[in-house]
N, C-alpha and C. Protein backbone atom coordinates (compact mmCIF):
# COMPACT_ATOMS: atom_id res chain seq x y z
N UNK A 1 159.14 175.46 258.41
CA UNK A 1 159.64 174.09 258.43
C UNK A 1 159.63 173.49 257.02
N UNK A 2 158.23 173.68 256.34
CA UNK A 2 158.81 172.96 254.87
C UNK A 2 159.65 173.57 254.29
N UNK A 3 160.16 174.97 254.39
CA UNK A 3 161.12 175.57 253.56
C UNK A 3 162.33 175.01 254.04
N UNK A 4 162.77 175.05 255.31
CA UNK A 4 164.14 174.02 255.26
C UNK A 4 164.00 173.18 254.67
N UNK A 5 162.87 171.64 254.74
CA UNK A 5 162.80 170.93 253.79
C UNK A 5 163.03 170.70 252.39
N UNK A 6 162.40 171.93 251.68
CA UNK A 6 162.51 171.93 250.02
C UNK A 6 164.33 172.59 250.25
N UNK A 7 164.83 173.08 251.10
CA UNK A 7 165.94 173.32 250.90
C UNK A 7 167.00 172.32 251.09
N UNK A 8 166.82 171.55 252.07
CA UNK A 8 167.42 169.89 251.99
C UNK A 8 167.46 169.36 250.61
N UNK A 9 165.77 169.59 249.93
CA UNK A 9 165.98 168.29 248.47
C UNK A 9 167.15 169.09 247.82
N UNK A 10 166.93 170.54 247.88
CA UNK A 10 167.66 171.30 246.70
C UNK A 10 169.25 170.59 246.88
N UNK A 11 169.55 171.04 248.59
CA UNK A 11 170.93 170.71 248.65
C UNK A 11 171.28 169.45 248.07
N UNK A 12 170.84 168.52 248.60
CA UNK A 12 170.90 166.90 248.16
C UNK A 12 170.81 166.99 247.13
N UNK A 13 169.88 167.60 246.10
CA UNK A 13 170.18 167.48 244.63
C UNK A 13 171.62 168.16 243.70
N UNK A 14 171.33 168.60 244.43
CA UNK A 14 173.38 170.09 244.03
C UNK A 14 174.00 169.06 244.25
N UNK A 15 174.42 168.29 245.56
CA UNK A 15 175.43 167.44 245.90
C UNK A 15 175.65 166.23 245.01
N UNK A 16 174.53 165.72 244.77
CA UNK A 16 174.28 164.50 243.57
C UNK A 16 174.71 165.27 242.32
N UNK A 17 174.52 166.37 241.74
CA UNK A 17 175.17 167.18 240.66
C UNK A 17 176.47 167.05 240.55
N UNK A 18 176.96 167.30 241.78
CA UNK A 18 178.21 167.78 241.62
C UNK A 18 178.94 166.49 241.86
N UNK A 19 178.45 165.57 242.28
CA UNK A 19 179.54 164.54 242.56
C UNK A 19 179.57 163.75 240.92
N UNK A 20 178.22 163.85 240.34
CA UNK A 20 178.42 163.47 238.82
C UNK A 20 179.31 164.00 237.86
N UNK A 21 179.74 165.37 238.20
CA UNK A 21 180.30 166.15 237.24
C UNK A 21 181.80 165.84 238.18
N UNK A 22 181.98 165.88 238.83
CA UNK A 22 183.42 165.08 239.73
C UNK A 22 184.21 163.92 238.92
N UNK A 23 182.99 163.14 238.89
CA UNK A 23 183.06 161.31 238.42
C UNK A 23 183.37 161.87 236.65
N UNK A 24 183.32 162.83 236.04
CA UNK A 24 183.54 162.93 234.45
C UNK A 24 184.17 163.69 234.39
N UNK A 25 185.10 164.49 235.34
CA UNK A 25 186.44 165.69 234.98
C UNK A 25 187.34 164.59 235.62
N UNK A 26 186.80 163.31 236.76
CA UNK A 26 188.10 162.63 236.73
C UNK A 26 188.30 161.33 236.07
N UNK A 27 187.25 161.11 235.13
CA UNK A 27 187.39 159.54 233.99
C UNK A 27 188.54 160.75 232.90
N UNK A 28 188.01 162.17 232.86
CA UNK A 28 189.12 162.83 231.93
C UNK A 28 190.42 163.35 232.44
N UNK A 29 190.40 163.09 233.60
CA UNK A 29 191.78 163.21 233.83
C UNK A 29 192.62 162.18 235.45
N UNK A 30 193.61 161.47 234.83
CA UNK A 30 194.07 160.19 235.45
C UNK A 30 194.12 160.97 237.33
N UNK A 31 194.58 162.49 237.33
CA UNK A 31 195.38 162.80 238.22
C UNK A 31 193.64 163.09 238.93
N UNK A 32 192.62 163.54 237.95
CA UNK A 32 191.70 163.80 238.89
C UNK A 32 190.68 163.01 239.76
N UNK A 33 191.25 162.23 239.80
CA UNK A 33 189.91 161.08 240.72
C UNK A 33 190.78 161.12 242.10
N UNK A 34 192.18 161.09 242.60
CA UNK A 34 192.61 161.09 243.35
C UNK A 34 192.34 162.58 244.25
N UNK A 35 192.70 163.45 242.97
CA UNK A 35 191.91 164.83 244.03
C UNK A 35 190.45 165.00 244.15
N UNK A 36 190.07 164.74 242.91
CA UNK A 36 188.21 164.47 243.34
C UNK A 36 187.38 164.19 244.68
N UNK A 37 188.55 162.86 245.08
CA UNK A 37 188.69 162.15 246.54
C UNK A 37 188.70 162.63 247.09
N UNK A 38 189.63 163.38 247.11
CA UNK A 38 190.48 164.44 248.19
C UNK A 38 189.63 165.59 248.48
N UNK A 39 188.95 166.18 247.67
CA UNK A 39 187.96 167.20 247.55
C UNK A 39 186.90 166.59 248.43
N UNK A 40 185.89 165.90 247.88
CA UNK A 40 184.91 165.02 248.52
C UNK A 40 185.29 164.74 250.26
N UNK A 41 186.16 164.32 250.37
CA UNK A 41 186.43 163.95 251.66
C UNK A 41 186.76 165.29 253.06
N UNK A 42 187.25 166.38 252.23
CA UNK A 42 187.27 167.32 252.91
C UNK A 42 185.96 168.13 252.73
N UNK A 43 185.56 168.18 251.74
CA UNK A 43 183.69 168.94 252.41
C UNK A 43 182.68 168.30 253.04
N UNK A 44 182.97 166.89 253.40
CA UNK A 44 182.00 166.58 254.12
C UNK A 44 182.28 166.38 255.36
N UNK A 45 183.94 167.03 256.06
CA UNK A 45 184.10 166.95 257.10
C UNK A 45 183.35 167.57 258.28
């Protein structure tokens, strides 16, 4: 049971990673915040 746990923080921490690095490939590019979106919205379906 704590190992799922420490595997939750891990995930939750990857996800917070990656949505940061999302938020700065699409301030660099106009077209990417709209797919960023688009991305985001389909993996957490």
């Amino acid at each position: 049971m704590e190992v799922w746990i420490f595997f939750q923080i891990i995930f939750h921490f990857k996800s917070k990673l990656a949505e940061k690095a999302t938020e700065q490939i699409s301030s660099k590019t106009k077209l990417g915040t709209s797919v960023g979106s688009q991305f985001s919205k389909e993996k957490y379906k």
